[in-house]
Protein backbone atom coordinates (compact mmCIF):
# COMPACT_ATOMS: atom_id res chain seq x y z
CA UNK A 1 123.50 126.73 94.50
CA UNK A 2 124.70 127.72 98.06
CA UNK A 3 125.11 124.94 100.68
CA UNK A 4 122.21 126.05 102.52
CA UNK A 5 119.89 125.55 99.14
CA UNK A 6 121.02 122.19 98.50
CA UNK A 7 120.32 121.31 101.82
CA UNK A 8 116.99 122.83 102.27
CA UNK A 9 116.11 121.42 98.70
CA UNK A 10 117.20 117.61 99.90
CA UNK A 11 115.23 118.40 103.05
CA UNK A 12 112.12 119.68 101.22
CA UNK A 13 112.43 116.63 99.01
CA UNK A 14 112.95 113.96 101.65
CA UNK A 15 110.82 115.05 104.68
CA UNK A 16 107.86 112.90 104.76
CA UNK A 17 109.83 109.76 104.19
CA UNK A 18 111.76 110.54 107.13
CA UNK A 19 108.30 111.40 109.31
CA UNK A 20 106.93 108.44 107.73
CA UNK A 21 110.14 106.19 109.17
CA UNK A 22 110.04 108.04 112.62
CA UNK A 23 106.34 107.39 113.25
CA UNK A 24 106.37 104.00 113.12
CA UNK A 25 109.70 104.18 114.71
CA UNK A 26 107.79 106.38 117.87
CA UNK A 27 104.39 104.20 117.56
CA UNK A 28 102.26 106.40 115.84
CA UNK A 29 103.67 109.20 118.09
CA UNK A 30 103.39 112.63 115.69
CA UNK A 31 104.57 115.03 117.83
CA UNK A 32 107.58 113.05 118.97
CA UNK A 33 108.13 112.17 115.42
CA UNK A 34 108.27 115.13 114.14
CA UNK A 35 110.99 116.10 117.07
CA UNK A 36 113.07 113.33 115.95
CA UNK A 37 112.78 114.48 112.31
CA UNK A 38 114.01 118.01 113.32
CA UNK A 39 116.67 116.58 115.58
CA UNK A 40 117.66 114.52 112.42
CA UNK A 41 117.75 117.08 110.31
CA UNK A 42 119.94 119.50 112.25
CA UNK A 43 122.38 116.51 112.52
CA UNK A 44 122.49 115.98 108.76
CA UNK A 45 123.04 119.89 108.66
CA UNK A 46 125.53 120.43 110.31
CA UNK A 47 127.36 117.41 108.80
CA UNK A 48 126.03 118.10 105.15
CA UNK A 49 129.61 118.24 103.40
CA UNK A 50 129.90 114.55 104.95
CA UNK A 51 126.40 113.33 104.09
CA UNK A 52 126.48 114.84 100.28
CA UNK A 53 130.15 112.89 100.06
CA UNK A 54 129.11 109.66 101.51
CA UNK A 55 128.80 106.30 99.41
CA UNK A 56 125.54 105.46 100.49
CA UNK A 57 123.81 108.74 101.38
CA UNK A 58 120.60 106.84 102.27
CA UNK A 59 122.49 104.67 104.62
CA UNK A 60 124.19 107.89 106.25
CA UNK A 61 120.68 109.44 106.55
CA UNK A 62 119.00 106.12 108.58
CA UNK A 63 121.66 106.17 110.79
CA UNK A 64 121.01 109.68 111.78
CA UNK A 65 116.83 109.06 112.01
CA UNK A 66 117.70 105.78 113.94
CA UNK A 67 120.16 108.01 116.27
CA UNK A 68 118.14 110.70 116.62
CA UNK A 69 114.95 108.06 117.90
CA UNK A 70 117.26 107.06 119.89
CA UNK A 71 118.69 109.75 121.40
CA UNK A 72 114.49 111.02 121.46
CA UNK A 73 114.05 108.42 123.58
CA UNK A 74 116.84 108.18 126.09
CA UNK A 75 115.83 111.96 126.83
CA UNK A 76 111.81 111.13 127.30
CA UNK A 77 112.91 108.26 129.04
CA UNK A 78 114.57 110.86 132.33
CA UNK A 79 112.06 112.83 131.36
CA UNK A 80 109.06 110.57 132.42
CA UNK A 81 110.39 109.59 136.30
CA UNK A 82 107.66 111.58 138.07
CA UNK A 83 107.15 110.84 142.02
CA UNK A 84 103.32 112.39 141.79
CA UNK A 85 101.06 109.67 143.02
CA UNK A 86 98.72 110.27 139.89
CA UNK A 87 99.08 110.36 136.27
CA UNK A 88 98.00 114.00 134.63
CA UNK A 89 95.44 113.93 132.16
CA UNK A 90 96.63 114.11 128.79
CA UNK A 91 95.76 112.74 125.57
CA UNK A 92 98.48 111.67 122.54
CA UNK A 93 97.38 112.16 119.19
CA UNK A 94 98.37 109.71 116.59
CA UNK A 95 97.09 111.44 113.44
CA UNK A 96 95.53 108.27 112.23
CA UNK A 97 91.74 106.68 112.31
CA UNK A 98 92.12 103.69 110.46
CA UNK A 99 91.68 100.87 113.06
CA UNK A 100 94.53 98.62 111.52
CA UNK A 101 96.93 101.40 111.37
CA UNK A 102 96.11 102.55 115.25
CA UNK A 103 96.21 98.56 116.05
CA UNK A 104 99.68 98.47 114.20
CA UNK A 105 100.59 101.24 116.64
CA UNK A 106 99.42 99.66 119.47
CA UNK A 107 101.39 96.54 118.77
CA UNK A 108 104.85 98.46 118.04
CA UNK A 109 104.52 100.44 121.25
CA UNK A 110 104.58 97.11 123.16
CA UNK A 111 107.78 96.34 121.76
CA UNK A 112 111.56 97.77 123.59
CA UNK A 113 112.29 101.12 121.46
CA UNK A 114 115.93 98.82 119.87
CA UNK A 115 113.55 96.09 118.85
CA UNK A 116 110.79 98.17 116.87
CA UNK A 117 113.64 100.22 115.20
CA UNK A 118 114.73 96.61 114.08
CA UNK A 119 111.22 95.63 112.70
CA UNK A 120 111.38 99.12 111.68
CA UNK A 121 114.37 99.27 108.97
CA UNK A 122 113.40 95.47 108.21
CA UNK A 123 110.02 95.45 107.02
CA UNK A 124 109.06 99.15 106.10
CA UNK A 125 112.40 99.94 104.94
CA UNK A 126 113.14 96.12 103.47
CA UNK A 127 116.77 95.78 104.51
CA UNK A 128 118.99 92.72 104.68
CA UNK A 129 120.42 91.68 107.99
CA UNK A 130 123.35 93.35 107.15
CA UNK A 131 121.89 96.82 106.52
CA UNK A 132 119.99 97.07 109.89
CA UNK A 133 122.88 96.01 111.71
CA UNK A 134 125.08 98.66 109.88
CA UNK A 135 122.19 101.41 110.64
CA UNK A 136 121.77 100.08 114.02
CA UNK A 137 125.25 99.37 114.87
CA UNK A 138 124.98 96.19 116.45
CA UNK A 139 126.24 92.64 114.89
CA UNK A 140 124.07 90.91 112.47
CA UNK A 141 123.51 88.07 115.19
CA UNK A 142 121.48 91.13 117.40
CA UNK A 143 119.84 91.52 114.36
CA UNK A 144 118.44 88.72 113.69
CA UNK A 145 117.45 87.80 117.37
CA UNK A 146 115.36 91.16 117.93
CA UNK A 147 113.71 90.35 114.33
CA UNK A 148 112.94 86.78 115.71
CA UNK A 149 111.75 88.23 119.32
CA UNK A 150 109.93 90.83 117.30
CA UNK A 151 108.27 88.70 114.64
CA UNK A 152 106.87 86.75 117.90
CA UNK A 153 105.51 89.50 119.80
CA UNK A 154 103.91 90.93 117.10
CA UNK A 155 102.60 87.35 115.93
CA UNK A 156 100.64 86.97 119.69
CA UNK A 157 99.57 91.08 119.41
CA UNK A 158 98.14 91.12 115.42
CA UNK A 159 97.40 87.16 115.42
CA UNK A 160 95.71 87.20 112.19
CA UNK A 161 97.10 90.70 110.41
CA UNK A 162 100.28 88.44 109.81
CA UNK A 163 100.54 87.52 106.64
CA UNK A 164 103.14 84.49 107.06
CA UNK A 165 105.50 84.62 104.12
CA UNK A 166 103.20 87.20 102.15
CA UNK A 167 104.50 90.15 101.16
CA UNK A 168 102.98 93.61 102.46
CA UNK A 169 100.89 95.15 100.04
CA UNK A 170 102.56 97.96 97.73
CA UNK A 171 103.47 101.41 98.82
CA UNK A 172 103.62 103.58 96.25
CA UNK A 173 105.78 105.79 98.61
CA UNK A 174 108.85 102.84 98.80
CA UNK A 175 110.67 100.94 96.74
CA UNK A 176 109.70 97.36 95.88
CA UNK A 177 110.09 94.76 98.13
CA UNK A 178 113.76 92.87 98.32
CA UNK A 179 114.28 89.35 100.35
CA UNK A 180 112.85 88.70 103.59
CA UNK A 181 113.42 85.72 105.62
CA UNK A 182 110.36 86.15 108.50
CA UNK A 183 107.04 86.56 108.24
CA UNK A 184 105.87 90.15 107.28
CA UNK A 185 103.69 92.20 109.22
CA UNK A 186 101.33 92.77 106.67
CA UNK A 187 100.94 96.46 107.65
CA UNK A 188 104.60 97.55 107.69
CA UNK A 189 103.45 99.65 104.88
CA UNK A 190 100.72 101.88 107.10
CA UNK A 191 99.85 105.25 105.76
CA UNK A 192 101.51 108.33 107.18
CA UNK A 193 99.10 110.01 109.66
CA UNK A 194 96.96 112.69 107.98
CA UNK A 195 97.97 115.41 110.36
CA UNK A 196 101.49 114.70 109.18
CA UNK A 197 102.83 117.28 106.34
């Protein structure tokens, strides 16, 4: 099997996690998930030798999803100054109709783009402390102040939709739940949007 094959056949294979991942990491934002999936992807590409080699190629991978959001958003962020007096019209389409999944989406949006990629690998990807801050690259103490901040701006937004101490209910699309120390959004698991492939 020729580089390219083994790539494309990891790609084929892990796509839709990685959509899933960026659009909650985006807010329910398809279209710019899917740009930060390609973006992503051409990273892990071009560094494939690296990525197949690596100890913890799941680790390698977040970092580049997480980097490429990032890098997403840096870029929107220039992109948005606009000295019109008025807004154009324009509608966003977040592939999803179920109300608790576009009220989910609604309540990440509110939060800084650093701090929902924190709730982000925490709760939908279950990771310790030490994980995020490895994916994130930031020290564990960062880590565990966005969570805090997080946990409380989410608590005020979703109010009851919190399940304190409860897990989420199952995905069938992750792995089981490890240790968590905050309360857990109780929709952390929301489906992918329809519209996404």
């Amino acid at each position: 099997m020729t580089r390219d094959d083994e790539f494309r056949s990891w790609a084929q294979q892990h796509r839709q996690g990685l959509v899933r991942t960026a659009t909650l990491l985006t807010a329910g934002d398809t279209h710019t998930a899917q740009d930060v999936v390609q973006n992503a992807l051409t990273k892990l590409y071009l560094a494939w030798p690296r990525v197949r080699a690596a100890d913890d190629r799941q680790a390698y991978v977040r970092r580049a999803l997480v980097n490429a959001f990032t890098d997403e958003m840096r870029s929107r962020g220039r992109r948005r100054e606009d000295l019109r007096g008025e807004l154009p019209d324009g509608a966003v389409s977040l592939g999803a109709t179920d109300p608790d999944t576009l009220l989910l989406y609604d309540a990440l949006r509110e939060l800084p783009d650093r701090m929902r990629a924190t709730v982000v690998l925490r709760y939908f990807h279950d990771l310790d402390v030490r994980e995020t801050a490895r994916a994130l690259r930031c020290t564990q103490g960062t880590v565990k102040s966005q969570t805090a901040r997080a946990i409380d701006k989410l608590r005020a937004r979703l109010g009851p939709l919190l399940r304190d101490g409860t897990p989420a209910p199952p995905d069938p699309h992750r792995p089981d739940p490890q240790h968590r120390t905050h309360p857990t959004p109780a929709l952390v698991a929301a489906p992918a949007p329809r519209s996404v492939a």
